[in-house]
Protein backbone atom coordinates (compact mmCIF):
# COMPACT_ATOMS: atom_id res chain seq x y z
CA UNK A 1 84.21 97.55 119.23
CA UNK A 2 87.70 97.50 119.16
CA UNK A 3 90.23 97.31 116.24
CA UNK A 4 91.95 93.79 115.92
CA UNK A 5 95.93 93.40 115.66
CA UNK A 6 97.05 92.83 112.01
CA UNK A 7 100.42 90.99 110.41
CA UNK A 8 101.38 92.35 107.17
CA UNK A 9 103.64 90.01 104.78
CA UNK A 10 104.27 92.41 102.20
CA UNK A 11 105.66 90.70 99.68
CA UNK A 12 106.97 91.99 95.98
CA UNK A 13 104.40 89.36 94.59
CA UNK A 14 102.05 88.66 96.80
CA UNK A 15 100.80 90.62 100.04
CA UNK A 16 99.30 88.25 102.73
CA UNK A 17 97.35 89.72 106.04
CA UNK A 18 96.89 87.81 108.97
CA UNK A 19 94.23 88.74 111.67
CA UNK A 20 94.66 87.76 115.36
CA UNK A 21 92.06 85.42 115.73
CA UNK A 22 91.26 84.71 112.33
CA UNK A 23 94.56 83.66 110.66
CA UNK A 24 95.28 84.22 107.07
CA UNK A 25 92.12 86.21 105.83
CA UNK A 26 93.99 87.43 102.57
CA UNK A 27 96.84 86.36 100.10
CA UNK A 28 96.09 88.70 96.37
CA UNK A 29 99.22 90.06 94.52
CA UNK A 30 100.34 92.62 94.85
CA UNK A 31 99.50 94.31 91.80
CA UNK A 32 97.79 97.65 91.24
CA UNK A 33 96.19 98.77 88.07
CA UNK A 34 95.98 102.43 87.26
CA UNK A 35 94.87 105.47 84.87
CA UNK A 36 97.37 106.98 83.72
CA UNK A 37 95.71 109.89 82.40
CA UNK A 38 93.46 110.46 86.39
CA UNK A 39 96.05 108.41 88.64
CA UNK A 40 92.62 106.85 89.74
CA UNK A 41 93.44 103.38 91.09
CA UNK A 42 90.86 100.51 89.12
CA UNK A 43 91.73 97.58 90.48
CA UNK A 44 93.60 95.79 93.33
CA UNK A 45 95.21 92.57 93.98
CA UNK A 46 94.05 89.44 91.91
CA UNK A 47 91.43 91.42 89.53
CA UNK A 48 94.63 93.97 88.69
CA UNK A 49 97.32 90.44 88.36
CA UNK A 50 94.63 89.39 85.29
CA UNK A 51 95.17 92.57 83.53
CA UNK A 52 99.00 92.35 83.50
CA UNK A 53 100.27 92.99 80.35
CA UNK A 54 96.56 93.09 78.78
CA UNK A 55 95.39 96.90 79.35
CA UNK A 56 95.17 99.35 76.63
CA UNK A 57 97.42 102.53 76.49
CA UNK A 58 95.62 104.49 79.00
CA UNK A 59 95.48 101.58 82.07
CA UNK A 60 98.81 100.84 83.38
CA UNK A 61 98.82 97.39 86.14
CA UNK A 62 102.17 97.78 88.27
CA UNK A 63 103.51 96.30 91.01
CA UNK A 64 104.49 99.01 93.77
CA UNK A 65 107.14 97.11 95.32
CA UNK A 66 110.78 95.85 94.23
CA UNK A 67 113.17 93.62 95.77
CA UNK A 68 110.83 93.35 98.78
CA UNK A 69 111.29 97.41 99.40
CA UNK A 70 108.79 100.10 98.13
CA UNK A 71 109.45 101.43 94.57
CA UNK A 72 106.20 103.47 94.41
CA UNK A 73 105.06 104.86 97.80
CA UNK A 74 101.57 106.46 97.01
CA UNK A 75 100.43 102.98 95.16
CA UNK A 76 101.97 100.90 97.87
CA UNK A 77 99.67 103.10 100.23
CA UNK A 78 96.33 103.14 98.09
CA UNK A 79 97.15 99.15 97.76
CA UNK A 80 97.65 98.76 101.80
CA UNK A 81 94.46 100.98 102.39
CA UNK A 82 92.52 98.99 100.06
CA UNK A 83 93.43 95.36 101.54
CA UNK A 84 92.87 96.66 105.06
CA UNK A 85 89.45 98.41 104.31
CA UNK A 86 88.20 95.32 102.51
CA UNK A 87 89.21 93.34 105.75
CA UNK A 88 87.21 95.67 107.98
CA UNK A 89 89.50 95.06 110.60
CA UNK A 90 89.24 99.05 112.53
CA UNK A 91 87.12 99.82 115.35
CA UNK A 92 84.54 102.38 115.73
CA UNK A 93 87.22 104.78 117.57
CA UNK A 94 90.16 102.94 117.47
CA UNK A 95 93.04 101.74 114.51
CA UNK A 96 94.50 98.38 114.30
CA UNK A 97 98.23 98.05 115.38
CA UNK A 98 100.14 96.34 112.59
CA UNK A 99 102.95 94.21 112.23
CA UNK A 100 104.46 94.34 108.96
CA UNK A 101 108.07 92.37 107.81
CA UNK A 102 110.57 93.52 105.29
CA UNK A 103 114.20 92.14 104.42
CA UNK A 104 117.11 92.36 106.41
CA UNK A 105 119.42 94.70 104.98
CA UNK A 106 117.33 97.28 103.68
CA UNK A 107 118.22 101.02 104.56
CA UNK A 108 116.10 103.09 107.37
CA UNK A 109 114.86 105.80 104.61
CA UNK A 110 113.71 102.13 103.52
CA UNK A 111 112.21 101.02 106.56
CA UNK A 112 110.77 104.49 107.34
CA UNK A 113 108.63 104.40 103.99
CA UNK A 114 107.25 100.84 104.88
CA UNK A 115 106.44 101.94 108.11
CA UNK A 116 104.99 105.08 106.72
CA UNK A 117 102.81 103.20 104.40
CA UNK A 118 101.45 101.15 106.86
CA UNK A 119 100.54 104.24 109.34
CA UNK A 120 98.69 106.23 106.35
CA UNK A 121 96.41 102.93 105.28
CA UNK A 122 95.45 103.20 108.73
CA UNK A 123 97.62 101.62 111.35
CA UNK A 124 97.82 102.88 114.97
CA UNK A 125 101.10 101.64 116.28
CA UNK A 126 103.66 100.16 113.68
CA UNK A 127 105.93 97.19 114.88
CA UNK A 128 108.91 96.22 111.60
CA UNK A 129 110.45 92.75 112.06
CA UNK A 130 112.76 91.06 109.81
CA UNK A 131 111.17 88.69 107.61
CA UNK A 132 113.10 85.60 107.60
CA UNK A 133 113.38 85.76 111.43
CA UNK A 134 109.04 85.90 111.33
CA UNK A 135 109.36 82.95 108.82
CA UNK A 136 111.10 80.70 110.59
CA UNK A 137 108.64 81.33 113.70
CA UNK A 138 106.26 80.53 110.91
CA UNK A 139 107.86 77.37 109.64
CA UNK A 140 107.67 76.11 113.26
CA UNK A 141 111.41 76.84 114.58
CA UNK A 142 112.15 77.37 117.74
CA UNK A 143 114.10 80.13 117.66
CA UNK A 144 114.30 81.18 120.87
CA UNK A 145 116.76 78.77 122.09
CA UNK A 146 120.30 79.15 122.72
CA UNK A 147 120.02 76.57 118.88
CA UNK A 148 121.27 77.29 115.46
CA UNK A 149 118.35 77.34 113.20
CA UNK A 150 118.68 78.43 109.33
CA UNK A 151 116.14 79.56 107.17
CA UNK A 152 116.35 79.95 103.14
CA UNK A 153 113.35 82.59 102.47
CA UNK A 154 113.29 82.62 98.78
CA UNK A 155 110.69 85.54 97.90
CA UNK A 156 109.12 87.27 94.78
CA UNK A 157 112.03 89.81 95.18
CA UNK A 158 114.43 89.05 97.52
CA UNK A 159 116.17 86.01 99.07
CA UNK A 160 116.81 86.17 102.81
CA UNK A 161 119.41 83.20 104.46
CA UNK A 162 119.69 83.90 108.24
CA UNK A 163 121.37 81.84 111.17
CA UNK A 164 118.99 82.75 113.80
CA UNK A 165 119.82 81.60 117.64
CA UNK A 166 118.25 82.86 121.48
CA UNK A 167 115.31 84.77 119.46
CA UNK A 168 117.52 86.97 117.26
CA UNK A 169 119.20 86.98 113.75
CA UNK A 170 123.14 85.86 114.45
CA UNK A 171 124.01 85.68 110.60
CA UNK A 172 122.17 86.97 107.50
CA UNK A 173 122.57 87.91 104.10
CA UNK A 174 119.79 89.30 102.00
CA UNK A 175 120.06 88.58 97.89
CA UNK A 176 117.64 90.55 95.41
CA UNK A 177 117.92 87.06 93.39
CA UNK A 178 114.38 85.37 94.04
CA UNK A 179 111.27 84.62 91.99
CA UNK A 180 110.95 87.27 89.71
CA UNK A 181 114.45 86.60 88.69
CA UNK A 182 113.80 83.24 87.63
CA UNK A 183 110.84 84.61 85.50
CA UNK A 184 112.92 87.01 83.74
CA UNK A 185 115.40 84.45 83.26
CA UNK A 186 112.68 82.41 81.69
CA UNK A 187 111.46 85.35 79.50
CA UNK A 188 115.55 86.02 78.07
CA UNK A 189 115.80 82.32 77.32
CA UNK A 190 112.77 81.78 75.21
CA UNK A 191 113.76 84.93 73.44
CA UNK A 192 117.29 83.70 72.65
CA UNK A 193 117.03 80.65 71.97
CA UNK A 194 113.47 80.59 69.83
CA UNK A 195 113.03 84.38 69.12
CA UNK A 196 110.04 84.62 70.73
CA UNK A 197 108.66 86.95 72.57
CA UNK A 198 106.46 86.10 76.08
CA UNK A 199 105.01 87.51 78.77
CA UNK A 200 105.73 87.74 82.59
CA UNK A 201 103.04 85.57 83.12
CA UNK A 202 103.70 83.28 80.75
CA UNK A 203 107.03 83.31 82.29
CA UNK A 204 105.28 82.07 85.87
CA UNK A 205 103.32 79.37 84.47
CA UNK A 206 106.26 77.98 83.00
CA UNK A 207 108.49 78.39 86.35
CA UNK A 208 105.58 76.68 88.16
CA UNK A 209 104.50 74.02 85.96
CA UNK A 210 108.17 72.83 84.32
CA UNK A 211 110.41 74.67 86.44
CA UNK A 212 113.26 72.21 88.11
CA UNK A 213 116.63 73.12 89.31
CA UNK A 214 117.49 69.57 89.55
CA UNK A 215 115.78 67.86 86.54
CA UNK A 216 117.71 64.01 87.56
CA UNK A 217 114.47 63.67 90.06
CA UNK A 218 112.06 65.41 88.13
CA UNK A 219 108.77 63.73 87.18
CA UNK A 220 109.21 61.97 83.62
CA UNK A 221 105.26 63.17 82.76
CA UNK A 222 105.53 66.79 83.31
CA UNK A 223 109.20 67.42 81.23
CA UNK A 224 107.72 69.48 78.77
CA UNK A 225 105.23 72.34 77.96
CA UNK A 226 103.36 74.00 75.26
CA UNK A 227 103.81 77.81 74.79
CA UNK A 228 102.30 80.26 72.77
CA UNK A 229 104.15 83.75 72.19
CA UNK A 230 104.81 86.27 69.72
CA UNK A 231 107.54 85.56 66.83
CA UNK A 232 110.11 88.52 66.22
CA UNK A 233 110.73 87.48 62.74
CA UNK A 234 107.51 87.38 61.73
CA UNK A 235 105.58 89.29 64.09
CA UNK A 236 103.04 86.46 64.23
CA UNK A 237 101.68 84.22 66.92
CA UNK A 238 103.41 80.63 67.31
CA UNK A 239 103.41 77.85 69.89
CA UNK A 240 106.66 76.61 70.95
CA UNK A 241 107.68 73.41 73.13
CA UNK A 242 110.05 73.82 76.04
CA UNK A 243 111.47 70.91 78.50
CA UNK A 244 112.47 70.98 82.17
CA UNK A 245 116.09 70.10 81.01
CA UNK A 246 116.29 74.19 79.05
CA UNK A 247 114.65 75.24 82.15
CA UNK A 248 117.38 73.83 84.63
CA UNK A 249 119.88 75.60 82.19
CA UNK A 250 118.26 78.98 82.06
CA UNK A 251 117.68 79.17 86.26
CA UNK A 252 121.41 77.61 86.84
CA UNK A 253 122.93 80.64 87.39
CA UNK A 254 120.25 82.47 89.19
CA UNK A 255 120.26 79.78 91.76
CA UNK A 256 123.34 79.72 92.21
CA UNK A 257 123.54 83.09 93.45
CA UNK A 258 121.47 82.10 96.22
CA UNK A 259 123.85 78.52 96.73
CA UNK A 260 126.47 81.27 97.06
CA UNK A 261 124.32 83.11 99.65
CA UNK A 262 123.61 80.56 102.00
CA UNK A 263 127.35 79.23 102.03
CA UNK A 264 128.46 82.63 102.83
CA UNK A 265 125.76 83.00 105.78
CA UNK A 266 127.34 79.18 106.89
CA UNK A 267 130.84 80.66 106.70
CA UNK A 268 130.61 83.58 109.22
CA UNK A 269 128.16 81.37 111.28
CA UNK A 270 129.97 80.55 115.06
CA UNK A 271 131.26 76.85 114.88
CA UNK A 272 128.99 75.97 117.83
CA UNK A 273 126.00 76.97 115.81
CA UNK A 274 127.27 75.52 113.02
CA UNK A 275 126.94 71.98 114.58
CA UNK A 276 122.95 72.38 115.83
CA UNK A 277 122.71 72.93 111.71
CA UNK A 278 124.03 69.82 110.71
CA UNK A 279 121.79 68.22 113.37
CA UNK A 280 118.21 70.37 112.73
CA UNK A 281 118.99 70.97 108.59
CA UNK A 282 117.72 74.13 107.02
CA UNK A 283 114.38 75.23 106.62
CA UNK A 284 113.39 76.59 103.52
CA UNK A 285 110.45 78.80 103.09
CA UNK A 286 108.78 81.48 100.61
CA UNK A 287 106.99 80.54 96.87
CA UNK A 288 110.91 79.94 95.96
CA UNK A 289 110.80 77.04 97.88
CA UNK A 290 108.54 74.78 95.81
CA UNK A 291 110.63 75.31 92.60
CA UNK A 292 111.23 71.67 92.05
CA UNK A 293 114.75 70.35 93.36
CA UNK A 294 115.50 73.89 95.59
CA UNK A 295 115.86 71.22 98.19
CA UNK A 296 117.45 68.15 96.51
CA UNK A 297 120.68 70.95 95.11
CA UNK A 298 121.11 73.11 98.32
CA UNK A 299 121.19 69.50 100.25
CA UNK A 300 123.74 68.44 97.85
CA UNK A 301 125.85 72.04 98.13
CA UNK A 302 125.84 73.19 102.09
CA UNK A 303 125.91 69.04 102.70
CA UNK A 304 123.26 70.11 105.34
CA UNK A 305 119.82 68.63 105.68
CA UNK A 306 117.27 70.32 104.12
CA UNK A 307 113.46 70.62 104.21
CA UNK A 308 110.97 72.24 102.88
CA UNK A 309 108.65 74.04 105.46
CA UNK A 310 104.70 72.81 105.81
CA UNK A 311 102.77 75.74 103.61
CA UNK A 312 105.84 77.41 102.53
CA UNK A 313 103.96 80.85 101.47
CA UNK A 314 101.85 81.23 104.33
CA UNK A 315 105.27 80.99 106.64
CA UNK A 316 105.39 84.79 107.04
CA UNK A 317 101.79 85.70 107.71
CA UNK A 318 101.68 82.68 110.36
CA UNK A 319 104.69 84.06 111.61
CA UNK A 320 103.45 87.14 112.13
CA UNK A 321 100.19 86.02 113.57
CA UNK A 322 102.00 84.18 115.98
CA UNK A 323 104.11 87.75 117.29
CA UNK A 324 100.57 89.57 117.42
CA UNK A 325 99.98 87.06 120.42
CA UNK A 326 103.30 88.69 121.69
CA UNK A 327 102.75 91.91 120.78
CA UNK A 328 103.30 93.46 124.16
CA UNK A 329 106.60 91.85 124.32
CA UNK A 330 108.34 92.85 121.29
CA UNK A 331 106.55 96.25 121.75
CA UNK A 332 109.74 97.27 123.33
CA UNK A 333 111.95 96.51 120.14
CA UNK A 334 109.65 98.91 118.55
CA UNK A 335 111.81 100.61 115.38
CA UNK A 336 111.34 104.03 115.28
């Protein structure tokens, strides 16, 4: 039996593994939860995402990677050995080659630990592409033209804009303003403005459920939300109401860090290119890209076309599945 090609989105919130053949078999956070006293790892992936910010003094849940790089190599490792053991994706003699993605400006000590990682959880041959170049094969773009395309990949941890043109990356920029950002923002608002104090989860379900960055077309129902917290007066529990409209106001300078990114990419983007944009629009992928109105405001600021790609989360992981069938080819471009 012999060991099946793997794609590796591995994501700062969620880690996604595609199997040739199979498709997406996985999509779990990526969260590990530890002892602190043993270093013994307890739980991986969704189980370890429910004990965030609920474990006694003793159990620690972290997640291993920031701003789409590694912050904490041996968890990253134990959390890439457990995903791919639980797939039982290795041969009887042989190791699965993976394909794993990672940002485009990160450093080659950066690169070298990702790719280490993936080689000690059990990989035979390592292949690194650049992720918003594997989205946009994702999304559906033809990239390998002699076209602009632009892709918007707006992450847990980082935001990648890239031009991309005859199968390569032209323009790019890479922003560590994405997802988790918002959620912080989230967190400093409610603590500013009602003194209370929430959690990072919390923090999601409020980004997902009310979260708008252009409230004018947001849905009159959902404008407000019930939240529960602790009070830093009184150290007591309360339940507060937040609407979309303090939302908008607490993401509006977050997101416009990543306005400011894509304009930039458009600015050192050849003229020729340039034009095929205004003609094909921009694609925009990642979890960040079904924060209500992402669309609707970069539309309104690039005065580009944009859309939203079919399955905007899966884009990398189909991406990737969709090089394994190429594998031999981009063998060549091997890093390392």
């Amino acid at each position: 039996m012999f060991a099946k090609d793997i794609g590796i989105d591995l994501g700062t919130a969620n880690v996604l593994i595609h199997v040739k053949g199979k498709g997406i078999v996985l999509n779990e956070p990526s969260v590990v939860a530890l002892d602190k006293n043993t270093g013994k790892v307890l739980a991986v992936g969704e189980e370890a995402r429910r004990m965030v910010g609920r474990t006694p003094g003793n159990i620690v849940a972290t997640r291993p990677l920031k701003d789409g790089v590694i912050a904490d190599f041996d968890v990253t490792e134990a959390m890439l050995k457990h995903f791919i053991n639980k797939l039982n994706v290795k041969g009887f003699l042989s190791k699965p080659r993976i394909l794993i993605c990672c940002p485009t400006n990160i450093t080659s000590v950066e690169q070298k630990a990702i790719r280490e990682a993936a080689e000690k959880s059990g990989g035979k041959k390592i292949y690194l592409e650049e992720e918003p170049k594997v989205a946009a094969i994702g999304a559906g773009m033809d990239i390998f033209n002699p076209t602009g395309n632009m892709v918007v990949d707006i992450g847990g941890g980082t935001t990648d804009v890239a031009v991309l043109s005859m199968g390569d990356i032209v323009t790019s920029q890479s922003i560590k303003m994405a997802g988790d950002k918002f959620d912080q923002e989230i967190l400093n608002y409610i603590k500013k403005e009602y003194k209370l104090l929430i959690g990072e989860r919390t923090a999601e379900d409020i980004k997902v459920n009310i979260g708008t960055v252009f409230s004018e077309t947001f849905d009159e129902e959902r404008r407000e939300m019930s939240i529960r917290g602790r009070d830093m007066v009184s150290g007591l529990p309360r339940t507060i109401t937040v609407t979309a409209t303090e939302i908008e106001g607490a993401l509006r300078e977050s997101v416009a860090v990543i306005v400011q990114a894509a304009k930039n990419v458009l600015e050192k983007t050849p003229p020729e290119l340039s034009a095929d944009i205004i003609d094909r629009g921009v694609i925009l992928t990642g979890g960040g890209a079904l924060l209500h109105g992402m669309d609707t405001l970069l539309a309104e600021e690039l005065k580009v076309p944009v859309l939203i790609a079919e399955n905007p989360m899966d884009c990398v992981a189909v991406g990737t599945g969709l090089m394994l069938e190429n594998i031999d080819k981009i063998s060549r471009r091997r890093i390392g």
